[in-house]
Protein backbone atom coordinates (compact mmCIF):
# COMPACT_ATOMS: atom_id res chain seq x y z
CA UNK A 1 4.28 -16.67 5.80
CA UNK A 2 3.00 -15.83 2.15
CA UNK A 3 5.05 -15.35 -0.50
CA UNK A 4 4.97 -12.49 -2.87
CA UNK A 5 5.33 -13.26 -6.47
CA UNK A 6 7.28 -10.97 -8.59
CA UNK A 7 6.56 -10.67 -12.03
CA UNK A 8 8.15 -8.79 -15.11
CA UNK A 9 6.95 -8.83 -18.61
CA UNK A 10 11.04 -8.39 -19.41
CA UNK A 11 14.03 -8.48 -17.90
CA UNK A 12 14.45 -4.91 -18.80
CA UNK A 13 12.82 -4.51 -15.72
CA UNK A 14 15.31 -6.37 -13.58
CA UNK A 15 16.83 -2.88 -12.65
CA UNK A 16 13.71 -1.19 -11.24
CA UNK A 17 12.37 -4.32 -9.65
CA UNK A 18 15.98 -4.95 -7.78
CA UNK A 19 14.33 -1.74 -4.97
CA UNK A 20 11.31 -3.93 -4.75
CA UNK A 21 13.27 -7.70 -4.09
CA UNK A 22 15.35 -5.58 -1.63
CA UNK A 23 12.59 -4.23 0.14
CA UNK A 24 11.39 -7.81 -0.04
CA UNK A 25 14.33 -8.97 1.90
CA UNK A 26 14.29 -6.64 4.61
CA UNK A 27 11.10 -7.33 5.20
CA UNK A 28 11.95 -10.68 5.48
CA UNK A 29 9.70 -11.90 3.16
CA UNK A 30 9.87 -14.88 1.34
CA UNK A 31 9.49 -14.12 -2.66
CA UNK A 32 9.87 -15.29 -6.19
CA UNK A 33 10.96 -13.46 -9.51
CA UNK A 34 9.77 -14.29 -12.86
CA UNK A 35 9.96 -12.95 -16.73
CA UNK A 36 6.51 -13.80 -18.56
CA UNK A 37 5.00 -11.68 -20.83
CA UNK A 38 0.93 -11.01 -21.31
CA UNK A 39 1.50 -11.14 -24.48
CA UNK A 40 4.04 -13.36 -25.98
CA UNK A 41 3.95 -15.93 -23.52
CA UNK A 42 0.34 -15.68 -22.37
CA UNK A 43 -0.59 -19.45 -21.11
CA UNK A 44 2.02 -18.89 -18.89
CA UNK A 45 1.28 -16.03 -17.27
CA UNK A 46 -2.74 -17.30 -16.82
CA UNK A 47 -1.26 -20.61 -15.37
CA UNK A 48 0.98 -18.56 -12.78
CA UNK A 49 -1.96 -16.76 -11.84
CA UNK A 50 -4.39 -20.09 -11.07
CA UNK A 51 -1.99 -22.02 -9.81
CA UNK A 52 -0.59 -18.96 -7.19
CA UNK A 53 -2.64 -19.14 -4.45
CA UNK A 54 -1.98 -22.93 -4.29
CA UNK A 55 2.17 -22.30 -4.73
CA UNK A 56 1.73 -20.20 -1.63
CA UNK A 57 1.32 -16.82 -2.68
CA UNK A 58 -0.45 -14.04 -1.13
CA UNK A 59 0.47 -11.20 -3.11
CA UNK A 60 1.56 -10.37 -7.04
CA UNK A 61 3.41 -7.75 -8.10
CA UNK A 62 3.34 -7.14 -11.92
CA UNK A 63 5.84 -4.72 -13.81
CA UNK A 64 5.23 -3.71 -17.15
CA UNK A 65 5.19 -1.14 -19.34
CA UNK A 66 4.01 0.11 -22.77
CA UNK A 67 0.81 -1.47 -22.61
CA UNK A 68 0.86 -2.77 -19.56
CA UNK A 69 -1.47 -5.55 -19.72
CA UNK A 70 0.36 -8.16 -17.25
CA UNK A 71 -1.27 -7.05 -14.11
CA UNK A 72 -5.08 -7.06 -15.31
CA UNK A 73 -3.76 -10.58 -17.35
CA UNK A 74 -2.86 -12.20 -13.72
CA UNK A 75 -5.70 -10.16 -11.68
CA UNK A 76 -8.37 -11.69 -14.13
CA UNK A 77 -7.37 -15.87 -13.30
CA UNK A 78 -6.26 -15.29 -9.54
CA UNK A 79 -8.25 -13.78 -6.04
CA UNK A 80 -5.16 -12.48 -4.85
CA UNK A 81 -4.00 -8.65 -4.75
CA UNK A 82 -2.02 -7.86 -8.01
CA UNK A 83 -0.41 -4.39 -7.25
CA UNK A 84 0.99 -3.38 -10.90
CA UNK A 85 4.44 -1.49 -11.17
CA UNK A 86 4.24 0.58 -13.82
CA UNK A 87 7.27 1.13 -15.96
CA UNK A 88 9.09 4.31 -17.78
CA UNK A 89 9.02 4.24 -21.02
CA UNK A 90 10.75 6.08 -23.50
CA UNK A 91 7.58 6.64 -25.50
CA UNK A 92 5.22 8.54 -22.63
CA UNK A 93 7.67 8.50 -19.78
CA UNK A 94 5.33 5.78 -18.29
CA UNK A 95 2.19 7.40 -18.13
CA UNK A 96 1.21 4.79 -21.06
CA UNK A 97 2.05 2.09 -18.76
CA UNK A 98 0.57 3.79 -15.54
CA UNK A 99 -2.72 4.33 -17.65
CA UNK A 100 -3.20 0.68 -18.78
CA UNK A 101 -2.83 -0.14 -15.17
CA UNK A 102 -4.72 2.16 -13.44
CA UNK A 103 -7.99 1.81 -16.30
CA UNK A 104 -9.33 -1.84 -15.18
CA UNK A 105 -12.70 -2.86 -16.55
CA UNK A 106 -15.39 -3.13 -13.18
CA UNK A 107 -14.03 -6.74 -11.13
CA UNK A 108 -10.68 -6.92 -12.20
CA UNK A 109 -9.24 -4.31 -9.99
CA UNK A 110 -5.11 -4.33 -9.70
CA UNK A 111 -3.19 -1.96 -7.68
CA UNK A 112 -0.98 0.89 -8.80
CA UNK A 113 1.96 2.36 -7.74
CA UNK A 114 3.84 5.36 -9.41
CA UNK A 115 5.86 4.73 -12.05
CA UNK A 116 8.98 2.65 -11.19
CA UNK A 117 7.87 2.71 -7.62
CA UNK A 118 8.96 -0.85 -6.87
CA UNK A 119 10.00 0.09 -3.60
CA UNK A 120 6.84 0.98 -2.75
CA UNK A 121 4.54 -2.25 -4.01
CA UNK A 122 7.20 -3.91 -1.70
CA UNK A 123 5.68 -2.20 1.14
CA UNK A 124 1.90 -2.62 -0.09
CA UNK A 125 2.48 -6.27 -0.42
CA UNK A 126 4.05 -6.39 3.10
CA UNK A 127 0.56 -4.13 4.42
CA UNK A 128 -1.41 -6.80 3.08
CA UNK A 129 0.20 -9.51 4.36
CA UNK A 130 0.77 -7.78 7.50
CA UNK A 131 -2.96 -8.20 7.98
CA UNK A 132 -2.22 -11.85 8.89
CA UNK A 133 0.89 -11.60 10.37
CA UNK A 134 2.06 -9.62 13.73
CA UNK A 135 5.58 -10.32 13.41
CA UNK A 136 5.02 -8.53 10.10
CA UNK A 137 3.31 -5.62 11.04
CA UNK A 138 6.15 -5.34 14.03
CA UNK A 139 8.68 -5.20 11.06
CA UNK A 140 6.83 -2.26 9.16
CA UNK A 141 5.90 -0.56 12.32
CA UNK A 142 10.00 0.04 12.87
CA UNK A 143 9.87 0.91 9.51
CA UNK A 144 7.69 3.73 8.89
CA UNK A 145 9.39 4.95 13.35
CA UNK A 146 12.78 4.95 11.18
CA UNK A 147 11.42 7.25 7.95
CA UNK A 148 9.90 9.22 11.12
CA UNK A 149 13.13 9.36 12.16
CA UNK A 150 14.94 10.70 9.16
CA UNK A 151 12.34 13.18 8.47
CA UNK A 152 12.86 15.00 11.89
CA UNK A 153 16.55 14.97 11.55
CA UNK A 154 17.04 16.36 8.48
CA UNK A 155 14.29 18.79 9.84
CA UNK A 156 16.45 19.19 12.96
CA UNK A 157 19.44 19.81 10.15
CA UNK A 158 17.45 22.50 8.11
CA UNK A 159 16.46 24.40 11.18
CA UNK A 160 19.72 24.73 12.39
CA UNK A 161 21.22 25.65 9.38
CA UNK A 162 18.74 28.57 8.65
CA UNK A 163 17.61 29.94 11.91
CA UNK A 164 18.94 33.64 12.88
């Protein structure tokens, strides 16, 4: 299987990214976490993204925030799917870092999820590489039966606790 390659322009991150490595590991997917910044350590983040497809990679996940630039850094020197996690800030709340992501120039296209929705770029990485794996898509097809699940009984719950 693919790995997914986690990576934060800070560790400042580290507690919003924790629902995304969880999510990770329930999926059963293999993944790796890093700390490199677009913009104070940006050689290493272009030579992560060249080199990622070869270390095994199918998926990135970038979280930043502010400007936000580590997602469309990695998405322009790599094929794969970057899906960007963009990251509350105390300045806009986020919406500066969702808004770097989301505004891509045409061909370097990355992936957004709401703002410190980790969880959820867990899941989009497992879709995609789902794609090529059935044991995979078994694993997120119990899933999505079990959030079925919880929907109807706390519908169940509501019902019951408001009919006449």
């Amino acid at each position: 299987m693919k790995k997914v390659c986690i990576v934060m322009g800070s560790d400042s991150d580290l507690k919003v990214m924790e629902a995304c490595v969880n999510r990770l590991r329930s999926f059963e997917i293999p993944f790796e976490v890093r700390i490199i910044s677009a913009h104070r350590t940006p050689a290493a983040a272009e030579q992560l993204a060249k080199n990622a497809a070869a270390d095994g990679f199918g998926v990135i996940i970038a979280a930043a925030g502010k400007a936000a630039h580590l997602g469309g850094v990695l998405a322009a020197y790599t094929t794969l799917p970057v899906i960007g996690v963009p990251m509350g800030t105390s300045v806009m709340g986020g919406m500066d870092s969702l808004l770097s992501i989301v505004q891509m120039p045409k061909g370097i296209p990355v992936a957004s999820v709401a703002i410190d929705g980790a969880d959820n770029a867990a899941i989009l990485a497992a879709q995609i590489l789902a794609i090529s794996d059935p044991a995979l898509t078994d694993r997120l097809a119990a899933f999505k039966s079990e959030l079925a699940a919880e929907v109807s009984a706390k519908d169940e719950a509501v019902r019951a606790r408001f009919s006449d």
